[in-house]
Protein backbone atom coordinates (compact mmCIF):
# COMPACT_ATOMS: atom_id res chain seq x y z
CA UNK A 1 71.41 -123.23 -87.77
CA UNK A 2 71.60 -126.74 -88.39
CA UNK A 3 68.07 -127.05 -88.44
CA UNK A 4 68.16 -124.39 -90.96
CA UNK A 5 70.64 -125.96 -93.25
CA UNK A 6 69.02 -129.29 -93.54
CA UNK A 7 65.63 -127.70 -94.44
CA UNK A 8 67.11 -125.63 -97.44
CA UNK A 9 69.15 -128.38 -98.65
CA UNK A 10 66.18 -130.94 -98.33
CA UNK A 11 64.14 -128.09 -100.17
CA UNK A 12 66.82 -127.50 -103.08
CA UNK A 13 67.72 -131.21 -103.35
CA UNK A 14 65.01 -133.17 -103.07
CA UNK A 15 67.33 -136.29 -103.68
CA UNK A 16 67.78 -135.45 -99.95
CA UNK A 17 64.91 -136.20 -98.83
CA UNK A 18 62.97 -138.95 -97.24
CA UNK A 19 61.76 -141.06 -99.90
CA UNK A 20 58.04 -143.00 -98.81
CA UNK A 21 58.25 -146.68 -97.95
CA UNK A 22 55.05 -147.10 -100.25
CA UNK A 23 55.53 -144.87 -103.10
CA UNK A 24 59.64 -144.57 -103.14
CA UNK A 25 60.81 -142.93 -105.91
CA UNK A 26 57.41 -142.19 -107.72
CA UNK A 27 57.04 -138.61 -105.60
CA UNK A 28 59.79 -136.50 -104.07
CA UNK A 29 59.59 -137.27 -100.42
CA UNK A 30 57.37 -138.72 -97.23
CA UNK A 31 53.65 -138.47 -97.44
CA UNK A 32 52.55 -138.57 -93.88
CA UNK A 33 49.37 -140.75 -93.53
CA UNK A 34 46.85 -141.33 -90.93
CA UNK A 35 46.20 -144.40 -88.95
CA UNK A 36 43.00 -143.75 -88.14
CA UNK A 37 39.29 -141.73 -89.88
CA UNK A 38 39.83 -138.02 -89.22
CA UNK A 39 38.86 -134.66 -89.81
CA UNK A 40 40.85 -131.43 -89.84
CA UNK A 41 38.83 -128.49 -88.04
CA UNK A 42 39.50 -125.04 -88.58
CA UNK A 43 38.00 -122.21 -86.19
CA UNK A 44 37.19 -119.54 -87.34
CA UNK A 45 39.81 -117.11 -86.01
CA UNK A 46 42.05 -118.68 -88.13
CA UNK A 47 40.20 -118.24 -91.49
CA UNK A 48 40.99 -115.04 -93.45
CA UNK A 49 39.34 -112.07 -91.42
CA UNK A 50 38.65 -109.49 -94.34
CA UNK A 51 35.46 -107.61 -93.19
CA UNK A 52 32.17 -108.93 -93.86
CA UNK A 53 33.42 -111.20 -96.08
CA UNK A 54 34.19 -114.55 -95.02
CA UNK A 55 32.06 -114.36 -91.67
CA UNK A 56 29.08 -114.06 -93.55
CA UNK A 57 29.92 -116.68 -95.83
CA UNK A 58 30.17 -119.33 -93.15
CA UNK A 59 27.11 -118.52 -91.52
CA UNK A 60 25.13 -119.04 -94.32
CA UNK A 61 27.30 -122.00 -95.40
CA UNK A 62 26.91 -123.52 -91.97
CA UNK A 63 22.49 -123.87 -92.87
CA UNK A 64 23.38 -125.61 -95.92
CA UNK A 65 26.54 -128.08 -95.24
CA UNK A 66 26.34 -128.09 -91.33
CA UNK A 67 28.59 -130.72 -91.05
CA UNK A 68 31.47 -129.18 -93.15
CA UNK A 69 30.96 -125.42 -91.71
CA UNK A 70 30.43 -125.57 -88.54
CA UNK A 71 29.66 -122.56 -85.78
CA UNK A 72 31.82 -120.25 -87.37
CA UNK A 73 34.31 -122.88 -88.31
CA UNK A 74 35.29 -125.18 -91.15
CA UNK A 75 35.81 -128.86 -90.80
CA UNK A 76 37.38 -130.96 -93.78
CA UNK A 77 37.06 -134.39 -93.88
CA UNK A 78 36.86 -137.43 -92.83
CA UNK A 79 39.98 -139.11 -94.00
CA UNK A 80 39.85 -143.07 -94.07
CA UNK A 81 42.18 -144.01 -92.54
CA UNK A 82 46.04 -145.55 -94.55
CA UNK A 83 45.86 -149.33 -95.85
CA UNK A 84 49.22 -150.15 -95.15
């Protein structure tokens, strides 16, 4: 419950919150930020499963962008890596 009660406050008062080391006040909270490139990958049995809709969209995504669709998949990315 106390879990709980700090989320929904942080949530509804998002004075709060975290505030960035970089950015401070100029958004409302912590941006998390890699230290290293990377990618976010997706597989497939994750992305919406309507039938014969998205399936056959990746498939004949993944001939024309291999490296962003992958086998039955989608990869976003790469992120440079944070500056600071």
């Amino acid at each position: 419950m106390r879990s709980f009660q700090d989320s929904i406050e942080k949530m509804l008062w998002p004075e709060k919150r975290e505030k960035d080391k970089i950015l401070g006040d100029k958004v409302p909270g912590l941006i998390d930020r890699t230290t290293s490139r990377s990618t976010v990958s997706i597989p497939a049995g994750y992305l919406p499963a309507e039938p014969g809709v998205v399936q056959p969209i990746l498939r004949f995504l993944h001939v024309f962008a291999p490296s962003i669709f992958g086998e039955g998949g989608l990869t976003i990315g790469p992120f440079p890596r944070a500056l600071r």
